[in-house]
C-alpha atoms as a PDB file:
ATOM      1  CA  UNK A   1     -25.646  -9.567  33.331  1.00  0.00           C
ATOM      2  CA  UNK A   2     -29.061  -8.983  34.321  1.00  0.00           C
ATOM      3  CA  UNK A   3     -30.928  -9.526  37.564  1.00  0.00           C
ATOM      4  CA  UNK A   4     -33.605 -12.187  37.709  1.00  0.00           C
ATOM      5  CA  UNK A   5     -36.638 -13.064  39.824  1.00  0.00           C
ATOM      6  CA  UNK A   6     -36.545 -16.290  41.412  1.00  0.00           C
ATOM      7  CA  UNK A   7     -39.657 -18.613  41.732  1.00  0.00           C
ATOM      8  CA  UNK A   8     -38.984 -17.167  46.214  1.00  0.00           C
ATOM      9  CA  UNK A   9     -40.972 -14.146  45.008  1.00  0.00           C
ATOM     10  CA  UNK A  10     -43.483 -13.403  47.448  1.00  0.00           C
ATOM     11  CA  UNK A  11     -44.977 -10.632  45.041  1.00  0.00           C
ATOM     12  CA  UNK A  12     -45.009  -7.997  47.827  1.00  0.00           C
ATOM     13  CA  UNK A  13     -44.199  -5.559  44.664  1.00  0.00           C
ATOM     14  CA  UNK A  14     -40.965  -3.636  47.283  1.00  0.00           C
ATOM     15  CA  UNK A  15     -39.146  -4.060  43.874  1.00  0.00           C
ATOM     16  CA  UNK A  16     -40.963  -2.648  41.809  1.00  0.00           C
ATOM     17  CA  UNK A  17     -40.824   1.508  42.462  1.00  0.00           C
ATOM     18  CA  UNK A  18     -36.909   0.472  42.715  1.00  0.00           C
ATOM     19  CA  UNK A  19     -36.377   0.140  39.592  1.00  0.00           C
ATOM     20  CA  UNK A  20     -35.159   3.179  37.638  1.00  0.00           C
ATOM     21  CA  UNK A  21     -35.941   1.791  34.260  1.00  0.00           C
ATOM     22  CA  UNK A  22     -39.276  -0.226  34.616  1.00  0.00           C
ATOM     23  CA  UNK A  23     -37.768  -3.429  33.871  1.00  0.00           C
ATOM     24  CA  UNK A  24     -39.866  -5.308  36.584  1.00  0.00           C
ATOM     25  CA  UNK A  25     -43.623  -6.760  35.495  1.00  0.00           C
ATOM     26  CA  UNK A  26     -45.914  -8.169  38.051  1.00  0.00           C
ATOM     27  CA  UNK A  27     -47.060 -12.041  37.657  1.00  0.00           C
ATOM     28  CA  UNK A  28     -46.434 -14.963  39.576  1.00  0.00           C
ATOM     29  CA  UNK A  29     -43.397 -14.055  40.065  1.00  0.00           C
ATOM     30  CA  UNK A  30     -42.501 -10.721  38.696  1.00  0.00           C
ATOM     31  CA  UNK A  31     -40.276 -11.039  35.750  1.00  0.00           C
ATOM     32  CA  UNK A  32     -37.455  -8.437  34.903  1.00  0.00           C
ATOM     33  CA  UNK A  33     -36.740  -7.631  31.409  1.00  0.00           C
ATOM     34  CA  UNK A  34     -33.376  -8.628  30.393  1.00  0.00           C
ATOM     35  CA  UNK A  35     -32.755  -6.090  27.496  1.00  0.00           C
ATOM     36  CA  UNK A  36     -33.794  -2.928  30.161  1.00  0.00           C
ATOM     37  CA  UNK A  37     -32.210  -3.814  33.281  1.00  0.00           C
ATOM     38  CA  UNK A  38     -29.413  -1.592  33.713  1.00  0.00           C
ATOM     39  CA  UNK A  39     -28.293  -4.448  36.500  1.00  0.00           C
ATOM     40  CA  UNK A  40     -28.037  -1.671  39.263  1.00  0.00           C
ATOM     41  CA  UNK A  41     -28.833  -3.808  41.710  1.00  0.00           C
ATOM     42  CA  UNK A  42     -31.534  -1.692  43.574  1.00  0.00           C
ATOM     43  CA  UNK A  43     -34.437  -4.533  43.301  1.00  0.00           C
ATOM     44  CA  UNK A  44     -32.561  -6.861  45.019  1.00  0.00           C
ATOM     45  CA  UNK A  45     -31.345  -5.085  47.843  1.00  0.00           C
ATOM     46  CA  UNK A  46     -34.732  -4.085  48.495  1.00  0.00           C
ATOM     47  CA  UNK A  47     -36.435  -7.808  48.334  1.00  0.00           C
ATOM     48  CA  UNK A  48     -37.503  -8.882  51.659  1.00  0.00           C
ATOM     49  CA  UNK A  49     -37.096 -12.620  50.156  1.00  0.00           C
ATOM     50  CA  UNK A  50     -33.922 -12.744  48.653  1.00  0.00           C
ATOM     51  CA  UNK A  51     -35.648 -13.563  45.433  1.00  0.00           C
ATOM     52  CA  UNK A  52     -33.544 -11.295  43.386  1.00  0.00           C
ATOM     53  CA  UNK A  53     -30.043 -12.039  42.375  1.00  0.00           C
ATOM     54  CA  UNK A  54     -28.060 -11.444  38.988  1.00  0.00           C
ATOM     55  CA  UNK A  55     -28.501 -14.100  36.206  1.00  0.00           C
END
């Protein structure tokens, strides 16, 4: 099961270099892609809002 982004996302972007498969994109909030997310886990224990949990 994949992580996902919650609408807490404070788009401070901490996730983002996380991520060993680019599955995060930057909007409002950042979105991870499903199909790439390897659900490791590192975005989320990164986020300083606890916007990032598994879906």
């Amino acid at each position: 099961m994949a992580y996902k982004i919650s609408t807490d996302c404070i788009e401070c972007g901490t996730c983002v270099p996380e991520c060993p498969v680019n599955a995060i994109s930057e909007g409002s909030p950042y979105t991870i892609d499903a199909k790439t997310c390897t659900d490791c886990g590192n975005c989320a224990s990164v986020c300083p809002a606890d916007a990032i949990a598994k879906g």
